[in-house]
N, C-alpha and C. Protein backbone atom coordinates (compact mmCIF):
# COMPACT_ATOMS: atom_id res chain seq x y z
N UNK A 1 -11.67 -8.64 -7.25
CA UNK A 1 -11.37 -7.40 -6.55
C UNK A 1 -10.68 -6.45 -7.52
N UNK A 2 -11.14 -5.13 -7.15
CA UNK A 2 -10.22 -4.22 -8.52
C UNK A 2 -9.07 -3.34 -7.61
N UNK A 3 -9.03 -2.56 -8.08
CA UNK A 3 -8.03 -1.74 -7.74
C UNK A 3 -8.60 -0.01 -6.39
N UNK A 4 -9.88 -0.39 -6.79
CA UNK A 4 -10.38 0.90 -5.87
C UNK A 4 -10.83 0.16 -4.83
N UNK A 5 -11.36 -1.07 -5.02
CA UNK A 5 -11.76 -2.00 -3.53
C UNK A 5 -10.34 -2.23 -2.76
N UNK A 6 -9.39 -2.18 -2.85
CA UNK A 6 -7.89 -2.28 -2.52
C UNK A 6 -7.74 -0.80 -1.42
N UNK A 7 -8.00 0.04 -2.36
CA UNK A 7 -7.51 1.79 -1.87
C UNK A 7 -8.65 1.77 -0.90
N UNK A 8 -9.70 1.90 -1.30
CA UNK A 8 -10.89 1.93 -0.04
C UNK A 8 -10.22 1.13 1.10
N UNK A 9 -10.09 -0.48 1.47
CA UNK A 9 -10.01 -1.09 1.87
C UNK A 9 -8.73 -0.25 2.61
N UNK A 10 -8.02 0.12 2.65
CA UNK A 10 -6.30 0.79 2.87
C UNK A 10 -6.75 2.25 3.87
N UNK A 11 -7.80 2.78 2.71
CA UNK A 11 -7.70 4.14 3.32
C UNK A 11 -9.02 4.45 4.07
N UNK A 12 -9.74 3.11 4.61
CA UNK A 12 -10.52 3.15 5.80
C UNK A 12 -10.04 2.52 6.98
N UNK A 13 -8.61 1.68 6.74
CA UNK A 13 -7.92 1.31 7.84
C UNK A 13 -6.93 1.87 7.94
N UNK A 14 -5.85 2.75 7.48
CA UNK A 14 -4.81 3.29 7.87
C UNK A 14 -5.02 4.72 7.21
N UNK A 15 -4.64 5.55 7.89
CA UNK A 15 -5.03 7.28 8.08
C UNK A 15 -3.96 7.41 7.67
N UNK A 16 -4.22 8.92 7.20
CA UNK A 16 -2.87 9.86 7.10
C UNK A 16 -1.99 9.07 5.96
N UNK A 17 -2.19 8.48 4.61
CA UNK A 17 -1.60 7.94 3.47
C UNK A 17 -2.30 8.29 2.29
N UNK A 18 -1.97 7.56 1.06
CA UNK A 18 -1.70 7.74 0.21
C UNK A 18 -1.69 6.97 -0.42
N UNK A 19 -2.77 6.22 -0.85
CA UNK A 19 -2.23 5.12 -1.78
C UNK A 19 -2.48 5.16 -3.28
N UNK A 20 -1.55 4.08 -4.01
CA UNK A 20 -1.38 3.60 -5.12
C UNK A 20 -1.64 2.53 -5.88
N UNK A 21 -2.62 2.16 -6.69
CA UNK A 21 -2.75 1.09 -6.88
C UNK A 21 -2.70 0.29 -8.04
N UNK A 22 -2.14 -0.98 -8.46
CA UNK A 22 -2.18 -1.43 -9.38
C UNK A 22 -2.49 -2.36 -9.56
N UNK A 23 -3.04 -3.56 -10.47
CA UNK A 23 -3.63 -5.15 -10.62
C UNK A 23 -4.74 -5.39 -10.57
N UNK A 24 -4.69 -6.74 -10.37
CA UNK A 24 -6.26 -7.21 -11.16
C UNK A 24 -6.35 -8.70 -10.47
N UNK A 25 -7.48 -8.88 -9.95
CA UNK A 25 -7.49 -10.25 -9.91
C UNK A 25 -7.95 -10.26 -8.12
N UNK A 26 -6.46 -11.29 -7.55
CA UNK A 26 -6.05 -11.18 -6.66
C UNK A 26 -4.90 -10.64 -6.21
N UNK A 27 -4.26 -10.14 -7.25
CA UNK A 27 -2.60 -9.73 -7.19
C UNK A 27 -2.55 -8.13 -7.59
N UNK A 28 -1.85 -7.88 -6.65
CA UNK A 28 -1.86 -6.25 -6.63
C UNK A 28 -0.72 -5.60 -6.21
N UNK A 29 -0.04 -4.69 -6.63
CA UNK A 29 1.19 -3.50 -6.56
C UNK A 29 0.51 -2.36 -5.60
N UNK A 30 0.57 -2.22 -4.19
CA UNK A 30 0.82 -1.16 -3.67
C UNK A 30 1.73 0.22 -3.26
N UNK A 31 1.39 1.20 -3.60
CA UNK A 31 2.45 2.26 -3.23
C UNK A 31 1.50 2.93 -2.16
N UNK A 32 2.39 2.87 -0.88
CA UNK A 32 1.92 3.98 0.07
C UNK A 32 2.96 4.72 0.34
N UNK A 33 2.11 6.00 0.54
CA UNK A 33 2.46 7.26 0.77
C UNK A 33 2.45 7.79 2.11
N UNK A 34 2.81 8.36 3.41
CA UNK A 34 2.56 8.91 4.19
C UNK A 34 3.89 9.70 5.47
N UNK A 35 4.07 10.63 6.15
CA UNK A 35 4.75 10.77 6.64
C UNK A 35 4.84 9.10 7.90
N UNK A 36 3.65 9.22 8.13
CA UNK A 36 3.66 7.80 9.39
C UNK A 36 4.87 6.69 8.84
N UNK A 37 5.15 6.63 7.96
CA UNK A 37 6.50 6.01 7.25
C UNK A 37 7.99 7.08 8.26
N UNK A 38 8.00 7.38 8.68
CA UNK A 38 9.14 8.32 8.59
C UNK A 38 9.62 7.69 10.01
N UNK A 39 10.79 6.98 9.69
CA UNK A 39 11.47 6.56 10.87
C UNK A 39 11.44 4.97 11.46
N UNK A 40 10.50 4.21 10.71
CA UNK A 40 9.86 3.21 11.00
C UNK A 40 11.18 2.40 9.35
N UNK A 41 11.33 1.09 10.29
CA UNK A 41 11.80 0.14 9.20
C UNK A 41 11.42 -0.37 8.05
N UNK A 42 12.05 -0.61 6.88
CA UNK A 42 11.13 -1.02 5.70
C UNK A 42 10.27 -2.70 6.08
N UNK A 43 10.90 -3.54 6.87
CA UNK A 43 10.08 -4.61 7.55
C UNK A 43 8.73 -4.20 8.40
N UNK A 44 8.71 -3.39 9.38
CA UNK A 44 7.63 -2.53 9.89
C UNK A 44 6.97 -1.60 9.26
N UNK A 45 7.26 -1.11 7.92
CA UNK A 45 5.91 -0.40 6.93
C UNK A 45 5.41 -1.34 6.28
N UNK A 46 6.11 -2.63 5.98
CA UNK A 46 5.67 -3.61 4.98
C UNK A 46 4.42 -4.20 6.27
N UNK A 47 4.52 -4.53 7.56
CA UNK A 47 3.76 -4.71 8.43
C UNK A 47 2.16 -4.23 8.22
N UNK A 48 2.73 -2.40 8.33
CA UNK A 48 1.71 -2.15 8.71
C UNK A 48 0.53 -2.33 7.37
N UNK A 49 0.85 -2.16 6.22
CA UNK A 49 0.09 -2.62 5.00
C UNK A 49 -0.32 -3.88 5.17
N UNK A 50 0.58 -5.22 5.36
CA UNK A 50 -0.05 -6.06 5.37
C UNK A 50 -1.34 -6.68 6.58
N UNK A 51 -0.81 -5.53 7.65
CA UNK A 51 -1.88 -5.87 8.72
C UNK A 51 -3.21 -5.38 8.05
N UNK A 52 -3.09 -4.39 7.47
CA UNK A 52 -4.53 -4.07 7.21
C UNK A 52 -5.65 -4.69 6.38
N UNK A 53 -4.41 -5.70 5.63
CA UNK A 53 -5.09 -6.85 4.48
C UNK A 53 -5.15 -8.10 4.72
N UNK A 54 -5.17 -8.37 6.01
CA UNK A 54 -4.96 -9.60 6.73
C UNK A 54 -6.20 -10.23 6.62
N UNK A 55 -7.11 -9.72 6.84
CA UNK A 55 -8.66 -10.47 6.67
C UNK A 55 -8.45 -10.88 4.79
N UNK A 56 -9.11 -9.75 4.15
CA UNK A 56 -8.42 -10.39 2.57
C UNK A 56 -7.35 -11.28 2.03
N UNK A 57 -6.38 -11.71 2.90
CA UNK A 57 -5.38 -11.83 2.12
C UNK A 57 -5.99 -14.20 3.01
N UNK A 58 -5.90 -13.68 3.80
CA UNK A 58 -6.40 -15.36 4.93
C UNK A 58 -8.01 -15.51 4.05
N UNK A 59 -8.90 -14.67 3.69
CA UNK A 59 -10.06 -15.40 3.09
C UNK A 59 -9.37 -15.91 1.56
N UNK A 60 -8.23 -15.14 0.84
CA UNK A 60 -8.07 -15.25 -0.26
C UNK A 60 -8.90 -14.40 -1.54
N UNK A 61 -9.17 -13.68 -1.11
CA UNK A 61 -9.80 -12.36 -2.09
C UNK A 61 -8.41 -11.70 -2.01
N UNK A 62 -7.54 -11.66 -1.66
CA UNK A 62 -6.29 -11.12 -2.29
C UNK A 62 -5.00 -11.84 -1.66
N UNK A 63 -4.20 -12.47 -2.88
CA UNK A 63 -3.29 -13.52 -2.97
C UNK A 63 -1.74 -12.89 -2.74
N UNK A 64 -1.64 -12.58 -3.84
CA UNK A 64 -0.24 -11.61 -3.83
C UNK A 64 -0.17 -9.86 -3.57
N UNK A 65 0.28 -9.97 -2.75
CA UNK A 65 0.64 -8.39 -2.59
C UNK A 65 2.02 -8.16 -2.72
N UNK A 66 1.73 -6.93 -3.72
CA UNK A 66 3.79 -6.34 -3.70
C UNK A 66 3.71 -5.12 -3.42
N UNK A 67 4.57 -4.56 -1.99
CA UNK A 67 4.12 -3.13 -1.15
C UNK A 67 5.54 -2.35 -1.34
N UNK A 68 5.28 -0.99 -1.53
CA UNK A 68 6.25 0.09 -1.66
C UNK A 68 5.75 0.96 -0.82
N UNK A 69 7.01 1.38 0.64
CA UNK A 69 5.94 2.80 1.06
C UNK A 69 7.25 3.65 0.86
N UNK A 70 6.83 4.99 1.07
CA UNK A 70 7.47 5.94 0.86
C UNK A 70 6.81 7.01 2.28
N UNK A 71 7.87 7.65 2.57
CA UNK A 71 7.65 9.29 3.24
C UNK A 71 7.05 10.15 2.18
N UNK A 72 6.63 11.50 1.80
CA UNK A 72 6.12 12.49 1.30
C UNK A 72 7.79 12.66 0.45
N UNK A 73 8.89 12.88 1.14
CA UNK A 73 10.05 13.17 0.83
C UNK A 73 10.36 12.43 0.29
N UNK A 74 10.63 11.39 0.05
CA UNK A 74 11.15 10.08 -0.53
C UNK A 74 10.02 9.67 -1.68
N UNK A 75 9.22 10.16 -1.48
CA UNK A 75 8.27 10.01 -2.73
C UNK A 75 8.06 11.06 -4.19
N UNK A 76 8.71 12.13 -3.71
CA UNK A 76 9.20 12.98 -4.21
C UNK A 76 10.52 12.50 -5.42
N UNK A 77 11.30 11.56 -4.82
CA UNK A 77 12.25 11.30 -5.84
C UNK A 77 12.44 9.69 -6.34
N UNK A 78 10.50 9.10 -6.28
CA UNK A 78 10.63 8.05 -6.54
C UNK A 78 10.71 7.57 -7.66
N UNK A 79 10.79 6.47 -8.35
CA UNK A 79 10.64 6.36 -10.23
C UNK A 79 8.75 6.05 -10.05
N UNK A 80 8.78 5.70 -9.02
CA UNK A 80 7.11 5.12 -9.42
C UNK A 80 6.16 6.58 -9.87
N UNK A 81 6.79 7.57 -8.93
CA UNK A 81 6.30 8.78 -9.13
C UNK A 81 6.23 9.97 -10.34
N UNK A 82 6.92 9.52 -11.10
CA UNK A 82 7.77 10.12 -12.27
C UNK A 82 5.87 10.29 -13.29
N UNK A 83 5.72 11.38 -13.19
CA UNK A 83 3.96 11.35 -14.65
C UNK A 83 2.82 11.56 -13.67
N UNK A 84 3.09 10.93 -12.42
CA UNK A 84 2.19 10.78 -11.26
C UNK A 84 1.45 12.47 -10.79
């Protein structure tokens, strides 16, 4: 799996984001982006990413996931964002 089968996979199941992607393999660095973050717990954004990779992640076409979300605002003063 690469890194655009990841983002596709993300941004045909959850609207209104932003994603980021990094890795190779089965192991991958997500950054999402979206206001739908705004107000919601960092346990419940980590949710909603991993719900969407739930089929991938139980067949094992993707093993490790490491998720970052951000608001629009908060992404604004992130380090991941810094060149971006």
């Amino acid at each position: 799996m690469q890194p655009s089968d990841v983002k596709e996979l993300l941004e045909s199941r959850i609207d209104d984001c932003e994603f980021h992607i990094q890795g190779e393999g089965c192991n991958f660095q997500v950054v999402a982006v979206g206001e739908r973050f705004a107000g919601l717990s960092p346990v419940k954004r980590q949710q909603l990413i991993y719900g969407a990779l739930t089929e991938e992640i139980a067949s094992g076409a993707l093993h490790a996931v490491s998720i970052k979300t951000y608001t629009p605002a908060q992404w604004q003063g992130a380090p991941e964002n810094s060149g971006a």
